[in-house]
PDB file of N, CA and C in Angstrom:
ATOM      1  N   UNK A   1     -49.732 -31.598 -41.314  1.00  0.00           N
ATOM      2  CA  UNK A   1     -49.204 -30.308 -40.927  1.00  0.00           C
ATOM      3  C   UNK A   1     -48.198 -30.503 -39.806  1.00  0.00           C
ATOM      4  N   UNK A   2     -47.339 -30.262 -40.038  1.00  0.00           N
ATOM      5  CA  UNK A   2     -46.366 -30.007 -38.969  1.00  0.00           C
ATOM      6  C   UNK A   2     -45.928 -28.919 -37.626  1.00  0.00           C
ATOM      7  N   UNK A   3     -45.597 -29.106 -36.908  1.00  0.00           N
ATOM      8  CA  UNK A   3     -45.520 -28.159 -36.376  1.00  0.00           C
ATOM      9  C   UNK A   3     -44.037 -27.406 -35.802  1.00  0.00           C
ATOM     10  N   UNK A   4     -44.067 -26.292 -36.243  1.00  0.00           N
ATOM     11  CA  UNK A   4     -42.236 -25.398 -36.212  1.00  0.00           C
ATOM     12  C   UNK A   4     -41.606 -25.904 -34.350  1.00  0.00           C
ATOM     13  N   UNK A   5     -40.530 -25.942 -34.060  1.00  0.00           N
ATOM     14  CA  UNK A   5     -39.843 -25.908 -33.081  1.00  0.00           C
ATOM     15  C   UNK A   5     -40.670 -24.569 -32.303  1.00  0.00           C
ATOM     16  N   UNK A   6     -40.638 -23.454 -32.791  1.00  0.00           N
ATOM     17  CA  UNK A   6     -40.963 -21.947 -31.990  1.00  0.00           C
ATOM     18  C   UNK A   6     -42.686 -22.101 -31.567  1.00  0.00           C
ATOM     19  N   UNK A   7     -43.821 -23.094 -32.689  1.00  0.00           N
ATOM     20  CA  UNK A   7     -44.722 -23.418 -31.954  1.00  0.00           C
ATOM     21  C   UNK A   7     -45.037 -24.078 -31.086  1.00  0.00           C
ATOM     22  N   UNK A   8     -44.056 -25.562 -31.003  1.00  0.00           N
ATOM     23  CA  UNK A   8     -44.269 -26.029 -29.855  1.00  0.00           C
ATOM     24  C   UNK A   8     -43.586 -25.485 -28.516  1.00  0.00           C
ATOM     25  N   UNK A   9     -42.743 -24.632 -28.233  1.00  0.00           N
ATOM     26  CA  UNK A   9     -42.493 -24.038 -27.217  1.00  0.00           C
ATOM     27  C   UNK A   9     -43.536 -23.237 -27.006  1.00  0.00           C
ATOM     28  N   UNK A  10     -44.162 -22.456 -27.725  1.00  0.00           N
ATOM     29  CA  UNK A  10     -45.370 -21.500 -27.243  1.00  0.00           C
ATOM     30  C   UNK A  10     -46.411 -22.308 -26.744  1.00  0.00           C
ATOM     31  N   UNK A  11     -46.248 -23.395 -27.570  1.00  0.00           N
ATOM     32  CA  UNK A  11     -47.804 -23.907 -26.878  1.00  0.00           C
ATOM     33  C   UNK A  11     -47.023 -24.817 -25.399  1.00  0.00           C
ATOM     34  N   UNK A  12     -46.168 -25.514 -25.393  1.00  0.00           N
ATOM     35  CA  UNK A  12     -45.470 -25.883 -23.807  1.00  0.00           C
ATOM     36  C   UNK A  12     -45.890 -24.472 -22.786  1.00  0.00           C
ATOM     37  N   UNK A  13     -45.270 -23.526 -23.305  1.00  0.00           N
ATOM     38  CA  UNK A  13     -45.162 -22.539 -22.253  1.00  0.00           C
ATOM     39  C   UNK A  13     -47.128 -22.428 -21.971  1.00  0.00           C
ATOM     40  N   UNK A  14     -47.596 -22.019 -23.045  1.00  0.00           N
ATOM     41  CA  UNK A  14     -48.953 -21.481 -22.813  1.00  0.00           C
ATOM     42  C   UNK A  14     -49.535 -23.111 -21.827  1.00  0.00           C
ATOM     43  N   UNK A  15     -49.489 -23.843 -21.898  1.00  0.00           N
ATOM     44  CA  UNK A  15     -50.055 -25.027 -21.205  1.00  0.00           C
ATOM     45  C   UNK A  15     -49.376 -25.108 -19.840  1.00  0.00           C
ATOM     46  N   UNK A  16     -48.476 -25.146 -20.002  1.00  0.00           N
ATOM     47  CA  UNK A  16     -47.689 -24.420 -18.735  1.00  0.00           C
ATOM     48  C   UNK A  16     -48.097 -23.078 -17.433  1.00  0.00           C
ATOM     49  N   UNK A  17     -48.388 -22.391 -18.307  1.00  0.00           N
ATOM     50  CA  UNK A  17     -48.649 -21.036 -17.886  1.00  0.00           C
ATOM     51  C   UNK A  17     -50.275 -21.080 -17.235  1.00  0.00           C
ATOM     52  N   UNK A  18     -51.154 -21.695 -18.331  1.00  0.00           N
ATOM     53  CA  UNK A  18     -52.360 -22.110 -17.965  1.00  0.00           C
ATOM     54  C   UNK A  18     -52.473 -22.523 -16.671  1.00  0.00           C
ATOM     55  N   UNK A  19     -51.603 -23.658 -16.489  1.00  0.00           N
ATOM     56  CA  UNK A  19     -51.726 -24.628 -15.473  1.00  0.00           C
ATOM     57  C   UNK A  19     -51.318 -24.072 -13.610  1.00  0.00           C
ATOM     58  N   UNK A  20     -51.013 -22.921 -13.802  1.00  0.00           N
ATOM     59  CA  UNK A  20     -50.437 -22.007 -12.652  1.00  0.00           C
ATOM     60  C   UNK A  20     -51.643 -21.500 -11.860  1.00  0.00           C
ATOM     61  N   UNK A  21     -52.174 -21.805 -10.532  1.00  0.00           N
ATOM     62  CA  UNK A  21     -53.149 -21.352 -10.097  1.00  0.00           C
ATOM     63  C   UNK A  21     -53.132 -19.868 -10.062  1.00  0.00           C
ATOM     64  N   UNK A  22     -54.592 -19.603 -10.225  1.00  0.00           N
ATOM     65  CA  UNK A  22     -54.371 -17.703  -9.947  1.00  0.00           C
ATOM     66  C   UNK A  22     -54.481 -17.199 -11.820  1.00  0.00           C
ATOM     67  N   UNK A  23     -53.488 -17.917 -12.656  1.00  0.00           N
ATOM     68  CA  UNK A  23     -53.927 -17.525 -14.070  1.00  0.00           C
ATOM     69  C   UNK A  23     -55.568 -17.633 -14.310  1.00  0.00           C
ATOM     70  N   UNK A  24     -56.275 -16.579 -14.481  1.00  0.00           N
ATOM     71  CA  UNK A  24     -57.367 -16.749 -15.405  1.00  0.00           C
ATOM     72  C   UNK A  24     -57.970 -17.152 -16.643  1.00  0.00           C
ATOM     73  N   UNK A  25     -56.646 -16.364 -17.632  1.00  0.00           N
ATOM     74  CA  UNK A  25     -56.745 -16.634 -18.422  1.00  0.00           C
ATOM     75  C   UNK A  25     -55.476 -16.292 -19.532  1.00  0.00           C
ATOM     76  N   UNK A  26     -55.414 -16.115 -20.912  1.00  0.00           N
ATOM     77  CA  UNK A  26     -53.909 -15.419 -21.333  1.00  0.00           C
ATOM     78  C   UNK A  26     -54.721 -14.291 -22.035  1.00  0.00           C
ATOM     79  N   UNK A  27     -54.053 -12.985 -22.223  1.00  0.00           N
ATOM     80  CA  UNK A  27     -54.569 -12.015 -23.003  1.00  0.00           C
ATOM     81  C   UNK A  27     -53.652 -11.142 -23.582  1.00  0.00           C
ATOM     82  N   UNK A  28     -53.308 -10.861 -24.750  1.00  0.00           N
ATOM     83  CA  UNK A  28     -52.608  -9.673 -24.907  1.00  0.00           C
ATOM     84  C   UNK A  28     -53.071  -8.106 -24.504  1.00  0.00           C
ATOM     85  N   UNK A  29     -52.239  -7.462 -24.134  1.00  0.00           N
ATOM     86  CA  UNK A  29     -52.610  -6.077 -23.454  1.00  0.00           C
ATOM     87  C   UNK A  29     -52.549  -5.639 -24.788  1.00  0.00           C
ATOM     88  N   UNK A  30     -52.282  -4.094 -24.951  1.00  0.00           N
ATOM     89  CA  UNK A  30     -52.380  -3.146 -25.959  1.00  0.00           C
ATOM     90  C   UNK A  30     -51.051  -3.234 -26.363  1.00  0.00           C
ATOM     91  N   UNK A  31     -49.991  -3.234 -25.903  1.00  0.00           N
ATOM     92  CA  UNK A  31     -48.841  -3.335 -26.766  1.00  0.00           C
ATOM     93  C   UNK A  31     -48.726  -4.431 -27.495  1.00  0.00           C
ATOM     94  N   UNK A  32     -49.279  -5.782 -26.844  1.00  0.00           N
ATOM     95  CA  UNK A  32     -49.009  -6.870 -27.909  1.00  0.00           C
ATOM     96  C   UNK A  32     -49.512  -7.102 -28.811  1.00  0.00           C
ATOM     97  N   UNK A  33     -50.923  -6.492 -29.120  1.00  0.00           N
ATOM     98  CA  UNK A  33     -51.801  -6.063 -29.969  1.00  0.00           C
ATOM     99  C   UNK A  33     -51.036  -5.194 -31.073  1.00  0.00           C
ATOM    100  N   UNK A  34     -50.157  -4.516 -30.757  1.00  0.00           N
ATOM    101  CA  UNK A  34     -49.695  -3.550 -31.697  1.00  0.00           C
ATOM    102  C   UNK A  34     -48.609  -3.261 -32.292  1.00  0.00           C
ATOM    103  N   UNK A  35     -47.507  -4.822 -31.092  1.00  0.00           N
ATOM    104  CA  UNK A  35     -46.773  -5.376 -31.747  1.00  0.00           C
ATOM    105  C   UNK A  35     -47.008  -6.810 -33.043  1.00  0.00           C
ATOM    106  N   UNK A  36     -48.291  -7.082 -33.180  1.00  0.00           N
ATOM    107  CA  UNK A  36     -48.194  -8.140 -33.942  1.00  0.00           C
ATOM    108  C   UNK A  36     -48.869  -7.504 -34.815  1.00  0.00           C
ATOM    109  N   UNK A  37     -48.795  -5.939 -35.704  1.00  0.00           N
ATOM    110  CA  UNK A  37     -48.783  -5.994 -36.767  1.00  0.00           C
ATOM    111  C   UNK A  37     -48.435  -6.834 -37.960  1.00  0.00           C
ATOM    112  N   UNK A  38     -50.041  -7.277 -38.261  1.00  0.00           N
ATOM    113  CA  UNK A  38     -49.876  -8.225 -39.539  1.00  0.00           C
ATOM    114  C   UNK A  38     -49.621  -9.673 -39.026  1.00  0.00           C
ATOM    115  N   UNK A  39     -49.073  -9.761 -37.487  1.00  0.00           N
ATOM    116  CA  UNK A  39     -49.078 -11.339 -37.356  1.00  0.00           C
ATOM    117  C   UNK A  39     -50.467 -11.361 -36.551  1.00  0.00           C
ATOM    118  N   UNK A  40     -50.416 -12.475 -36.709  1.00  0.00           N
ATOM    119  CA  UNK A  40     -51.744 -12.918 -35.016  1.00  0.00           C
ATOM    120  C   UNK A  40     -51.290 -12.811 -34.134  1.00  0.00           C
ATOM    121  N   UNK A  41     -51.663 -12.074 -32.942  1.00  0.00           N
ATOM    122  CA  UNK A  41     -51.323 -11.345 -31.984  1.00  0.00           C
ATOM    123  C   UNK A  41     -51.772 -12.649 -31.011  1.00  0.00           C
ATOM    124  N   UNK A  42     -50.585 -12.818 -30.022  1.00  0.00           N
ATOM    125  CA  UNK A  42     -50.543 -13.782 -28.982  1.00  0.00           C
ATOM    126  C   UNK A  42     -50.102 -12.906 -27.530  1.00  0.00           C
ATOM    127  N   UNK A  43     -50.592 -13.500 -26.506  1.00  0.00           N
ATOM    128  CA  UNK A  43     -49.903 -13.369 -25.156  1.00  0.00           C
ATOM    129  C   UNK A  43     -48.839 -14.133 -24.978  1.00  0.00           C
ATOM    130  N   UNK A  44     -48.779 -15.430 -25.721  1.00  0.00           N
ATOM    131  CA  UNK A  44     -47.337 -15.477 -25.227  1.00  0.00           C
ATOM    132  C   UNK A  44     -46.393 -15.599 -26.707  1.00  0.00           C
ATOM    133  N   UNK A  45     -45.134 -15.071 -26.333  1.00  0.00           N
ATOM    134  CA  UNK A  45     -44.262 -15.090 -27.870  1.00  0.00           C
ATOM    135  C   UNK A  45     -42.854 -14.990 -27.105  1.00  0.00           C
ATOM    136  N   UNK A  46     -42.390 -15.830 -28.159  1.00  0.00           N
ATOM    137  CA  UNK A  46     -40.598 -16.531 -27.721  1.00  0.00           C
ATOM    138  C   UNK A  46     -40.340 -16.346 -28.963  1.00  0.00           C
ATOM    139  N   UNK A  47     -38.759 -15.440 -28.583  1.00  0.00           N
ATOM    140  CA  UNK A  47     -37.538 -15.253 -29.528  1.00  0.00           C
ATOM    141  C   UNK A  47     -36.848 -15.902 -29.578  1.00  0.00           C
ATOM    142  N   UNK A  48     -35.887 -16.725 -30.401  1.00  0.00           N
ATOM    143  CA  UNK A  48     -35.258 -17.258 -30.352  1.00  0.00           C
ATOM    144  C   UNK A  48     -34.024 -16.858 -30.826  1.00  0.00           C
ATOM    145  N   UNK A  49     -32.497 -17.265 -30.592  1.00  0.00           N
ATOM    146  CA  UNK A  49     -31.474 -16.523 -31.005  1.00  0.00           C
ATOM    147  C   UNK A  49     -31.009 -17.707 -32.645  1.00  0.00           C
ATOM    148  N   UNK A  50     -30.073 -16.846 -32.964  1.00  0.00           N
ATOM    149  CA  UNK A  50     -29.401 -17.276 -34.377  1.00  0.00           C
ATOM    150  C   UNK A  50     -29.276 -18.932 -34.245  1.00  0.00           C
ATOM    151  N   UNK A  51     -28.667 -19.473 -33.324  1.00  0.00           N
ATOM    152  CA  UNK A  51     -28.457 -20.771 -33.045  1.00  0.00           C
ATOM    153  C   UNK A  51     -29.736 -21.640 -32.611  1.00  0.00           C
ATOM    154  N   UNK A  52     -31.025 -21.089 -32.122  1.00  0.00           N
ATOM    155  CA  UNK A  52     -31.860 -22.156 -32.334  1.00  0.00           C
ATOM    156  C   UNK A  52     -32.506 -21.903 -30.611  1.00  0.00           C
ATOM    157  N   UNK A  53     -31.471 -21.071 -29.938  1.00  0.00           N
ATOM    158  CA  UNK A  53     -32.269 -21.183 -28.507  1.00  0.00           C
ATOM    159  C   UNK A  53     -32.876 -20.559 -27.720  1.00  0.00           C
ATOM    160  N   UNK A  54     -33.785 -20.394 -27.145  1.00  0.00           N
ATOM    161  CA  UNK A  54     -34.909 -19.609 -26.464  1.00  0.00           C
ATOM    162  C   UNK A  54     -34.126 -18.231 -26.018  1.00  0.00           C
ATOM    163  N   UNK A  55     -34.202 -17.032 -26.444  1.00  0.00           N
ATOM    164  CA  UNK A  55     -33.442 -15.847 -26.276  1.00  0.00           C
ATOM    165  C   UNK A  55     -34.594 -15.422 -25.136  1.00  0.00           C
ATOM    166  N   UNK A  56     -35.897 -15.035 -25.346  1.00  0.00           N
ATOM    167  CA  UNK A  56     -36.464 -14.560 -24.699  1.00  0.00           C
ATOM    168  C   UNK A  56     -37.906 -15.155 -24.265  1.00  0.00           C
ATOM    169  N   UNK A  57     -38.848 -14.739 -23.930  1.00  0.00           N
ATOM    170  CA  UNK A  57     -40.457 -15.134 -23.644  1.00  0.00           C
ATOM    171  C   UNK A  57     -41.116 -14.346 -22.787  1.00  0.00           C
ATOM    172  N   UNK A  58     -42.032 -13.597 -23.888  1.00  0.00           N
ATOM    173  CA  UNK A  58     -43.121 -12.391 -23.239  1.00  0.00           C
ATOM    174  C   UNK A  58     -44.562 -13.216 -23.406  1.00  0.00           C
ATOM    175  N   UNK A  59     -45.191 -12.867 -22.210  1.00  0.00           N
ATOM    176  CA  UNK A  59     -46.224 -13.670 -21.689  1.00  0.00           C
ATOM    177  C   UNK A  59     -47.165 -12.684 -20.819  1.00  0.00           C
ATOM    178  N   UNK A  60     -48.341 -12.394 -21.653  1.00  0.00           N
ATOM    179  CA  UNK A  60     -49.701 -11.386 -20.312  1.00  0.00           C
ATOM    180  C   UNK A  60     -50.320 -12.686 -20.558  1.00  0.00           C
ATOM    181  N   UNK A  61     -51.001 -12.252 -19.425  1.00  0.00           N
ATOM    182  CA  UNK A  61     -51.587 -13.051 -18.474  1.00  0.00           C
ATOM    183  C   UNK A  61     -53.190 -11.975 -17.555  1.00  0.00           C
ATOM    184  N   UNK A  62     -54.067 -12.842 -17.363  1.00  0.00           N
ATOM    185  CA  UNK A  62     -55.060 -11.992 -16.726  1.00  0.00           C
ATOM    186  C   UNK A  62     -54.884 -12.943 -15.949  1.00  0.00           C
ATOM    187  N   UNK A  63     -54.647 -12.137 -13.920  1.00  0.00           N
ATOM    188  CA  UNK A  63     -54.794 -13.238 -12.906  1.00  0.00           C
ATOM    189  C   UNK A  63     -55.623 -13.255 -12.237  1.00  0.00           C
ATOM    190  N   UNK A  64     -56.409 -13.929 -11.342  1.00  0.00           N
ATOM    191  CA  UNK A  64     -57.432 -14.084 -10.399  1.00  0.00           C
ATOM    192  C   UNK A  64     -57.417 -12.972  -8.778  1.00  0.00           C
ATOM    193  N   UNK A  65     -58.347 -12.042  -8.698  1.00  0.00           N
ATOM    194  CA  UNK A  65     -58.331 -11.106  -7.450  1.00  0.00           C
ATOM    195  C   UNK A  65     -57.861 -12.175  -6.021  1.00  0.00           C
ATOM    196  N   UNK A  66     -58.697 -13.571  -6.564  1.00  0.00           N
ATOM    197  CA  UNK A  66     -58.165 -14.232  -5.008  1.00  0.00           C
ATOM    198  C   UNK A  66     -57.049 -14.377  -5.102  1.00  0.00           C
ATOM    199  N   UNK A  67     -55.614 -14.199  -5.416  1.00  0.00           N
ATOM    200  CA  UNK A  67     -54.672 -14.680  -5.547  1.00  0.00           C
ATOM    201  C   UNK A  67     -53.784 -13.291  -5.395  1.00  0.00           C
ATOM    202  N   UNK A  68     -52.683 -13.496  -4.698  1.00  0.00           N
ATOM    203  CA  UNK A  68     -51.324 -12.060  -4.624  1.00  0.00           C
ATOM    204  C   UNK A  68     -51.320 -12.214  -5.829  1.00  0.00           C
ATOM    205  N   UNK A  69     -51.420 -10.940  -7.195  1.00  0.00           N
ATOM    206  CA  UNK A  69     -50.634 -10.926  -8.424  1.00  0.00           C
ATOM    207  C   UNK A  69     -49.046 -11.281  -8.591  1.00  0.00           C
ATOM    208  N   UNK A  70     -48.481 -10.593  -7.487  1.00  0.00           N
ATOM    209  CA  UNK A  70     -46.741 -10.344  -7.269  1.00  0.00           C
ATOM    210  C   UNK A  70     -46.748 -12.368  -7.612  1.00  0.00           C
ATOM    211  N   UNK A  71     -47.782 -13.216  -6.620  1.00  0.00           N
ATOM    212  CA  UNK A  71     -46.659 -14.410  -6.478  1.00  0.00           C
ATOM    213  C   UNK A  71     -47.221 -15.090  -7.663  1.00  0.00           C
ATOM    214  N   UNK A  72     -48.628 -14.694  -8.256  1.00  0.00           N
ATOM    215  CA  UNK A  72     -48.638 -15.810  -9.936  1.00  0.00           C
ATOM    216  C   UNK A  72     -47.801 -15.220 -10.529  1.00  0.00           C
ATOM    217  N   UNK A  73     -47.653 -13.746 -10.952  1.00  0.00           N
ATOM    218  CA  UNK A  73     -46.532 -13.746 -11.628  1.00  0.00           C
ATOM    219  C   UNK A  73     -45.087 -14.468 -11.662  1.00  0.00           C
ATOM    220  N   UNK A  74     -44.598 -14.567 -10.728  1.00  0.00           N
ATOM    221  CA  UNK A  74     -43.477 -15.008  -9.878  1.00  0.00           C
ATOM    222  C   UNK A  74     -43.716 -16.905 -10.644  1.00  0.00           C
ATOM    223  N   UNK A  75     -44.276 -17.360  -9.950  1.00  0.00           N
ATOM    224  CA  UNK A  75     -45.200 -18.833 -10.178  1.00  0.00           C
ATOM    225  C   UNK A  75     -44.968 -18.432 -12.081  1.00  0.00           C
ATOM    226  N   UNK A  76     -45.935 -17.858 -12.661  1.00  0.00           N
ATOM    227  CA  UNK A  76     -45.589 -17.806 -14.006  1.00  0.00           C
ATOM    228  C   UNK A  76     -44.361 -17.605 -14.994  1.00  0.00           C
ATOM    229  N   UNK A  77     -43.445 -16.818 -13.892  1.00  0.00           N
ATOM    230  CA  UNK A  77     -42.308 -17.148 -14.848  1.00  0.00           C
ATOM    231  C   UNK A  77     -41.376 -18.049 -14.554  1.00  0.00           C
ATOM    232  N   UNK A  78     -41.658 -19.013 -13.526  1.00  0.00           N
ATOM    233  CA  UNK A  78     -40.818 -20.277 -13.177  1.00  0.00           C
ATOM    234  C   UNK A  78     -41.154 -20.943 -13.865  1.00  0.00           C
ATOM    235  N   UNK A  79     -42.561 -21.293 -14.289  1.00  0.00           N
ATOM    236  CA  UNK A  79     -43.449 -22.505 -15.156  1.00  0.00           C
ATOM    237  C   UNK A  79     -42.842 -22.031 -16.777  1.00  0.00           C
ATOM    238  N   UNK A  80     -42.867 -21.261 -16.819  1.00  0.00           N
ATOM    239  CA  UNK A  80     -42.760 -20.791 -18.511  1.00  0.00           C
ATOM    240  C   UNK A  80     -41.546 -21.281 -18.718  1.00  0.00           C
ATOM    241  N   UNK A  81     -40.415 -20.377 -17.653  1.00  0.00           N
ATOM    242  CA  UNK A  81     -38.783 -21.080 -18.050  1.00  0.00           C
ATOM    243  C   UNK A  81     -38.487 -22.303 -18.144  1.00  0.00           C
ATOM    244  N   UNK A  82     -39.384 -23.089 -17.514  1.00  0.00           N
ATOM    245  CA  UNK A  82     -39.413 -24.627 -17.141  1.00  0.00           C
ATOM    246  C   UNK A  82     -38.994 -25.048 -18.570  1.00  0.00           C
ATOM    247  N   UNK A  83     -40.818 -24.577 -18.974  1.00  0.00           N
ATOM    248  CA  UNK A  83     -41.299 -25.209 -20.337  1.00  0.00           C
ATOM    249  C   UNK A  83     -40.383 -24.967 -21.103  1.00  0.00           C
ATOM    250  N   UNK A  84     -39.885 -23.630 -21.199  1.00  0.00           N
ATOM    251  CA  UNK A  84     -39.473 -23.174 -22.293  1.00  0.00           C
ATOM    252  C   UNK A  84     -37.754 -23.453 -22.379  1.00  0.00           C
ATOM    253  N   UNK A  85     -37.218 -24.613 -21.545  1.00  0.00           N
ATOM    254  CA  UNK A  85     -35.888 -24.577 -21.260  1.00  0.00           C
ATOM    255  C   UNK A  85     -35.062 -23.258 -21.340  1.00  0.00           C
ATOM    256  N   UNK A  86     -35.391 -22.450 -21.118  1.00  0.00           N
ATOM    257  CA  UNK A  86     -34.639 -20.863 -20.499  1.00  0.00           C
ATOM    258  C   UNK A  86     -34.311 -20.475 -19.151  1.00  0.00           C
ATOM    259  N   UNK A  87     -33.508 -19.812 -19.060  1.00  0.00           N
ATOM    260  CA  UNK A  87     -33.568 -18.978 -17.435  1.00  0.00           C
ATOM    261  C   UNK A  87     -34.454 -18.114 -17.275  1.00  0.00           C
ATOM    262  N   UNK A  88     -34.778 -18.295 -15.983  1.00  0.00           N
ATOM    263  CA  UNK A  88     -35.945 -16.972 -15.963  1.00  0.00           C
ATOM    264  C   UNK A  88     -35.945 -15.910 -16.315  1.00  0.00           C
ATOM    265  N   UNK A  89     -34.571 -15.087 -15.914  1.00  0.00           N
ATOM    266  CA  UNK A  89     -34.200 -13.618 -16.545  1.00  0.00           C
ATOM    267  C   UNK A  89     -34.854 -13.551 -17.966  1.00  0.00           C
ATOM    268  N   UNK A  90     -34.764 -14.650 -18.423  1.00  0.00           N
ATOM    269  CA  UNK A  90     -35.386 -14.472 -20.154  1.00  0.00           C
ATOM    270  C   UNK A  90     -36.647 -14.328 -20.101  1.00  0.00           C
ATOM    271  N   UNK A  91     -37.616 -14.569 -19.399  1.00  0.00           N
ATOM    272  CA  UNK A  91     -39.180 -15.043 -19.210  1.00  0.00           C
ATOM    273  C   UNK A  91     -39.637 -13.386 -18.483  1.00  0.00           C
ATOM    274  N   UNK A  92     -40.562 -12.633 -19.138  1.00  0.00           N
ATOM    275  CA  UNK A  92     -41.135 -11.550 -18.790  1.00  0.00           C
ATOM    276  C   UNK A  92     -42.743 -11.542 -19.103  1.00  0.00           C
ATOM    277  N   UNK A  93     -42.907 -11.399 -17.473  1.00  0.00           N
ATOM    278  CA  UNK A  93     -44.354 -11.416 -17.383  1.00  0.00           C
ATOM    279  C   UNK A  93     -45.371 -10.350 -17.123  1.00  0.00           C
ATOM    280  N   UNK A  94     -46.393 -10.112 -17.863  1.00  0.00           N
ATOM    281  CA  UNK A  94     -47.256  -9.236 -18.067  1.00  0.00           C
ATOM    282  C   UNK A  94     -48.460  -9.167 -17.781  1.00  0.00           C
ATOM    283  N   UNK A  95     -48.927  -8.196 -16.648  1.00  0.00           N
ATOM    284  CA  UNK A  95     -50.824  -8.959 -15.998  1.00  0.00           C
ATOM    285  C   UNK A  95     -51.289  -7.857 -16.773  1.00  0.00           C
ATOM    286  N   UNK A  96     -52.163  -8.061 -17.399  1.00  0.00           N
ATOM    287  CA  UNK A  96     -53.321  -7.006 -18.338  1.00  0.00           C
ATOM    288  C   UNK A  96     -53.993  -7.118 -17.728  1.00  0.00           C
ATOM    289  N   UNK A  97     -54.853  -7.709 -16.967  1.00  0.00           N
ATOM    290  CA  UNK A  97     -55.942  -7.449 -15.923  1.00  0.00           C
ATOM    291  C   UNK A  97     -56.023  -8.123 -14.873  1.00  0.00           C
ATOM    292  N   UNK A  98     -57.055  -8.247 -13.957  1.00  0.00           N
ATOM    293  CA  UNK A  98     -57.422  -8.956 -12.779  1.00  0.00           C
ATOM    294  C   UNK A  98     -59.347  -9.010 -12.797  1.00  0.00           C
ATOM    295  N   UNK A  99     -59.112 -10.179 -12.555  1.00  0.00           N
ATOM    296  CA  UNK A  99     -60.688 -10.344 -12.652  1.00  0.00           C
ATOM    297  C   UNK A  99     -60.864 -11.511 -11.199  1.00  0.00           C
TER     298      UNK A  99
END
């Protein structure tokens, strides 16, 4: 089995994203749930443009109470763009909860 170009960026980013102190865990909120009609619904998902390159990357995230939300977020979308060779502007991050 092989694996597509668009999965291994999701899974970079998600290992990535993981690895950010303060992440708990990844979760889709209710919109991403209801955007993946018919697909399997992920927390994190990258668009890619006509030519092959990372257009965008939406990413929830549940973060840890010990931790400022403002700076994992912040922390999470530096790590993701990393992974995901994008600029950050492209990387949008989403906390569905705090635990």
């Amino acid at each position: 089995m092989t694996t597509s170009p668009a999965d291994a960026v999701c899974g970079a980013v998600t290992d990535a994203v993981l690895a950010v102190p303060g992440v708990a865990c990844l979760r889709p909120g209710l919109r991403g749930l209801l955007q993946a009609a018919g697909r399997r619904p992920g927390a994190v998902r990258v668009a890619h443009d006509a030519a092959g390159a990372v257009r965008a990357v939406h990413i929830e995230i549940v973060a840890r109470a010990q931790h400022r939300t403002a700076d994992v977020a912040r922390a999470v979308r530096t790590a993701a763009a990393e992974a995901a060779a994008a600029p950050p502007a492209a990387v949008t991050v989403t906390v569905t909860g705090i635990v």
